[in-house]
Protein backbone atom coordinates (compact mmCIF):
# COMPACT_ATOMS: atom_id res chain seq x y z
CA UNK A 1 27.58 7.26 3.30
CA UNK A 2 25.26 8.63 0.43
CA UNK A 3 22.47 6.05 -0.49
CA UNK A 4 20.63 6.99 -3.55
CA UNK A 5 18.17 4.61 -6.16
CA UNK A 6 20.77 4.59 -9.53
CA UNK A 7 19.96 7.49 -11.94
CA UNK A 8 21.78 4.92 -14.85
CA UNK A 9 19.96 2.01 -14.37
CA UNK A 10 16.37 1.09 -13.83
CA UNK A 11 14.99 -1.57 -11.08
CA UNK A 12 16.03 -5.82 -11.70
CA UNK A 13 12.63 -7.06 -13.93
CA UNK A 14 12.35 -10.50 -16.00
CA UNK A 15 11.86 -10.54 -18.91
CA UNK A 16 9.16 -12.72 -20.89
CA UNK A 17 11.69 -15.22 -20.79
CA UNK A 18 12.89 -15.27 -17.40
CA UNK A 19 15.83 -13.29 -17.59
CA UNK A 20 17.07 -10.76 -14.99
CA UNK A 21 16.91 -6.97 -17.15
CA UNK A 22 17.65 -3.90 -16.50
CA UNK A 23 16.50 -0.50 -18.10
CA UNK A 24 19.94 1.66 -18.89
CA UNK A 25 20.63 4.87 -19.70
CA UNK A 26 24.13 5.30 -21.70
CA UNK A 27 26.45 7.77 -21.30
CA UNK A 28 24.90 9.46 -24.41
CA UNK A 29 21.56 9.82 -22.99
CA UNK A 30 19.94 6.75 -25.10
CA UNK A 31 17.98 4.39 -22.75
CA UNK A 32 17.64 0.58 -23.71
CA UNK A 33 16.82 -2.80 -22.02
CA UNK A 34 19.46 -5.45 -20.90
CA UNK A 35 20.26 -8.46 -19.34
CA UNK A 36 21.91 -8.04 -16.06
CA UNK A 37 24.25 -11.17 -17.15
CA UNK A 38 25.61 -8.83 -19.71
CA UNK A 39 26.78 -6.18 -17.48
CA UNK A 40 27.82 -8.49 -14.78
CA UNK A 41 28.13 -11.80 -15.42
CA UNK A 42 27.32 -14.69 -13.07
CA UNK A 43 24.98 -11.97 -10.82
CA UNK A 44 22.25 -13.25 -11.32
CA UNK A 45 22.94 -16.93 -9.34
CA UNK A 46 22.77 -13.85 -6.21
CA UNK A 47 19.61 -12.02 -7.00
CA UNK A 48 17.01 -13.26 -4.79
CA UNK A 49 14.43 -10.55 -4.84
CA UNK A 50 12.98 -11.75 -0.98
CA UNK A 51 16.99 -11.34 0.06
CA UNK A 52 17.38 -9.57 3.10
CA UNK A 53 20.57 -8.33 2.61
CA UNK A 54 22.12 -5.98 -0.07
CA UNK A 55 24.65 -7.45 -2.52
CA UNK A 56 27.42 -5.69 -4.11
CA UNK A 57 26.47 -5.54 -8.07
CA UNK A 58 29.84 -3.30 -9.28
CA UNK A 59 31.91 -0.29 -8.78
CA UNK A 60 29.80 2.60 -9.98
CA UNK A 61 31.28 3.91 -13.45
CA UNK A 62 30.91 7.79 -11.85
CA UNK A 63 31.24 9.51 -8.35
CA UNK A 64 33.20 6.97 -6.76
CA UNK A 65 30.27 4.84 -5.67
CA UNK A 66 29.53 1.52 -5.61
CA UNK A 67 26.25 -0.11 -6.80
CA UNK A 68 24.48 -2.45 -4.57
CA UNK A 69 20.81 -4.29 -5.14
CA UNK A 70 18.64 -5.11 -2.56
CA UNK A 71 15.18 -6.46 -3.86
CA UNK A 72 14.35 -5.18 -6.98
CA UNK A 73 16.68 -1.95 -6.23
CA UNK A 74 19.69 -0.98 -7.80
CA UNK A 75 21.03 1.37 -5.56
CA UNK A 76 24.48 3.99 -5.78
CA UNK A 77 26.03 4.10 -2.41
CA UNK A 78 29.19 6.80 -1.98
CA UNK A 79 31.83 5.91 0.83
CA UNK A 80 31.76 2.30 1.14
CA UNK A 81 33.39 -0.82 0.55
CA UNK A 82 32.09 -3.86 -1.34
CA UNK A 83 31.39 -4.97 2.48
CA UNK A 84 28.92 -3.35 4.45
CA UNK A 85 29.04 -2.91 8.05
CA UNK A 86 26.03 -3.72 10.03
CA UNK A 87 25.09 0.07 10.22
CA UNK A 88 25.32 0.42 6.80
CA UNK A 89 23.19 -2.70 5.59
CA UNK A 90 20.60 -1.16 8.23
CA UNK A 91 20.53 2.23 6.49
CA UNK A 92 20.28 0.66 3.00
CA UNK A 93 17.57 -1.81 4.02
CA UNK A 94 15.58 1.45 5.40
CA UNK A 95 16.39 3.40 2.32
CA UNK A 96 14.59 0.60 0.24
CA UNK A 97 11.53 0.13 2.55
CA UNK A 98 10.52 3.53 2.52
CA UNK A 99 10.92 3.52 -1.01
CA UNK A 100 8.62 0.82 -1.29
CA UNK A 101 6.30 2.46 1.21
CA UNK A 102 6.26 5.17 -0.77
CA UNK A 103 5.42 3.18 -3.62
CA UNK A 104 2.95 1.43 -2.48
CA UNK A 105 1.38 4.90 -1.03
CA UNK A 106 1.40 5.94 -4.90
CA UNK A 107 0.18 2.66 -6.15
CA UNK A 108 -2.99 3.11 -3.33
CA UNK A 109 -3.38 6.47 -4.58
CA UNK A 110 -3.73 6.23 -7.97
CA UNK A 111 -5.80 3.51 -7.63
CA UNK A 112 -8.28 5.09 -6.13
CA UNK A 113 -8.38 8.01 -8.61
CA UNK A 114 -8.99 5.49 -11.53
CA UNK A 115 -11.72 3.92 -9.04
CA UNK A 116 -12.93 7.26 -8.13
CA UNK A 117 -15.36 7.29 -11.44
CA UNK A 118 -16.56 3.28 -10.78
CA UNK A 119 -18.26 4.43 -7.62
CA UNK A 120 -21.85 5.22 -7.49
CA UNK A 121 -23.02 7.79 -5.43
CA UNK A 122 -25.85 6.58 -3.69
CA UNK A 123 -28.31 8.79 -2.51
CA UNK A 124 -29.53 7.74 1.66
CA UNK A 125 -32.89 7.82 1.56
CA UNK A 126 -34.69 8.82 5.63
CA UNK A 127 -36.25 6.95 7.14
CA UNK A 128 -40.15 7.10 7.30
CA UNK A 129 -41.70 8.56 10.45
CA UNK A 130 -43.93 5.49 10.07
CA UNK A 131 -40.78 3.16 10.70
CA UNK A 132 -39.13 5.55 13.07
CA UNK A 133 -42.44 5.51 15.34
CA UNK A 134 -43.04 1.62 14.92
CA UNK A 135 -38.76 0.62 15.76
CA UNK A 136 -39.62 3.48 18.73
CA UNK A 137 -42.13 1.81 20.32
CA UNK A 138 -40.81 -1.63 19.24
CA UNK A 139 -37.59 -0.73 21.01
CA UNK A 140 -39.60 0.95 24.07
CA UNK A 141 -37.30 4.20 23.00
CA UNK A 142 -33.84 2.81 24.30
CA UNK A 143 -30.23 1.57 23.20
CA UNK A 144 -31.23 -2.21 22.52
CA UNK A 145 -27.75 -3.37 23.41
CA UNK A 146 -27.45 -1.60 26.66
CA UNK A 147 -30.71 0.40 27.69
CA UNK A 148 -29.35 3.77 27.66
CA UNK A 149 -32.00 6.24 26.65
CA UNK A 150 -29.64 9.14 26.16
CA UNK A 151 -28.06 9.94 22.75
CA UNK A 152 -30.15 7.72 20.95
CA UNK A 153 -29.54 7.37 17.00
CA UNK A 154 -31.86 5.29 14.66
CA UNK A 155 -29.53 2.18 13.13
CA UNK A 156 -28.98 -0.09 10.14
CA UNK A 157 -28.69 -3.44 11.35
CA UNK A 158 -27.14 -4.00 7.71
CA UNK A 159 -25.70 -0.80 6.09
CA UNK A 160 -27.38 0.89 3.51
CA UNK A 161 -23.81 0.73 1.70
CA UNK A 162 -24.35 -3.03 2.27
CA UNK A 163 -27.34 -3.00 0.37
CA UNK A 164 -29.82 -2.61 3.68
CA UNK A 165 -33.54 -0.93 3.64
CA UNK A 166 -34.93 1.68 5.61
CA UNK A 167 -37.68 -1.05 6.87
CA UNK A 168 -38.43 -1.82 10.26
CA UNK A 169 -36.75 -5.57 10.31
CA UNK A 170 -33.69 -3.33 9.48
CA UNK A 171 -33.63 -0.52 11.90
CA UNK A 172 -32.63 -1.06 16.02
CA UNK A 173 -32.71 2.32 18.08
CA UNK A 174 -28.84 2.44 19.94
CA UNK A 175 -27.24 4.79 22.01
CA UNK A 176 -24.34 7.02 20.58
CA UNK A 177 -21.83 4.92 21.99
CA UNK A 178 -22.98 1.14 21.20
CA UNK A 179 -23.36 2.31 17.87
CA UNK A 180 -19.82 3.62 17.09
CA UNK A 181 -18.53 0.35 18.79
CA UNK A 182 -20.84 -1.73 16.47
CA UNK A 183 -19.68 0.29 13.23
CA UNK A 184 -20.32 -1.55 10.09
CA UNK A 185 -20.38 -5.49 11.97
CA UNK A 186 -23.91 -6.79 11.64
């Protein structure tokens, strides 16, 4: 069994008007839009794009295969029946999740490339030795959660990212390992 996402036609869509079309790509190479109706009528009354299971769509028109969909897939499948066995729905249904994985991986992606500009770079300011030496002797020099006085790290109570100041009503004195565990909670 040879699973592959058709090369002839494009994934299900609707249209503006709430027909099921398809992108396809004629033998001669031209590429236009149609309704699924038109190459197989009465199919649509099966699409269910939240369907579990794939349904057969029509004997391929090259290679011997059949085509299937399964969500918004149209898929070519070599060596099968217009039945699938159990094994065989299992391998299509894994075909089209991690083509959707690796859609939505792309999707994420590019996403944050156009984001990538929208973000402002914001430059941490340190802390003044004036705040650092009144939170120090505020917080007697230890972890404030658990009193450990080793591996001691100067904290945002709210993140600077979060819009918190370098101020003493914002900055606890916590030990290495409380403040990992905290992260960014407040």
């Amino acid at each position: 069994m040879k699973i592959k996402e058709s090369s002839r036609f494009s994934r299900i869509k609707k249209n503006n008007e709430g027909r099921y079309v398809v992108a396809f790509l004629s033998s001669s190479g031209e590429r236009f839009e149609v309704e699924i109706e038109k190459i197989e009528p009465k199919i649509t009354k099966f699409i269910d794009f939240e369907k579990n299971d794939p349904i057969f769509f029509r004997d391929g028109e090259f290679c011997g295969s059949k085509l299937f969909i399964l969500k918004n897939f149209i898929l070519e499948i070599e060596g099968v029946g217009e039945q699938l066995e159990a094994d065989e729905i299992l391998r299509v249904k894994h075909f089209v999740l991690k083509k959707e994985k690796e859609l939505e991986k792309i999707s994420k992606e590019i996403e944050a490339f156009e984001n990538f500009d929208k973000i402002q770079l914001s430059k941490r300011d340190r802390i003044s030795d004036s705040v650092r030496l009144f939170v120090w002797q505020r917080d007697e020099g230890k972890c404030v959660i658990c009193g450990n006085k080793e591996k001691i790290e100067f904290d945002h109570i709210i993140p600077v990212v979060e819009g918190g100041a370098n101020t003493e009503r914002n900055i606890q004195i916590l030990c290495e390992s409380c403040n990992r565990s905290k992260g960014k909670k407040i």
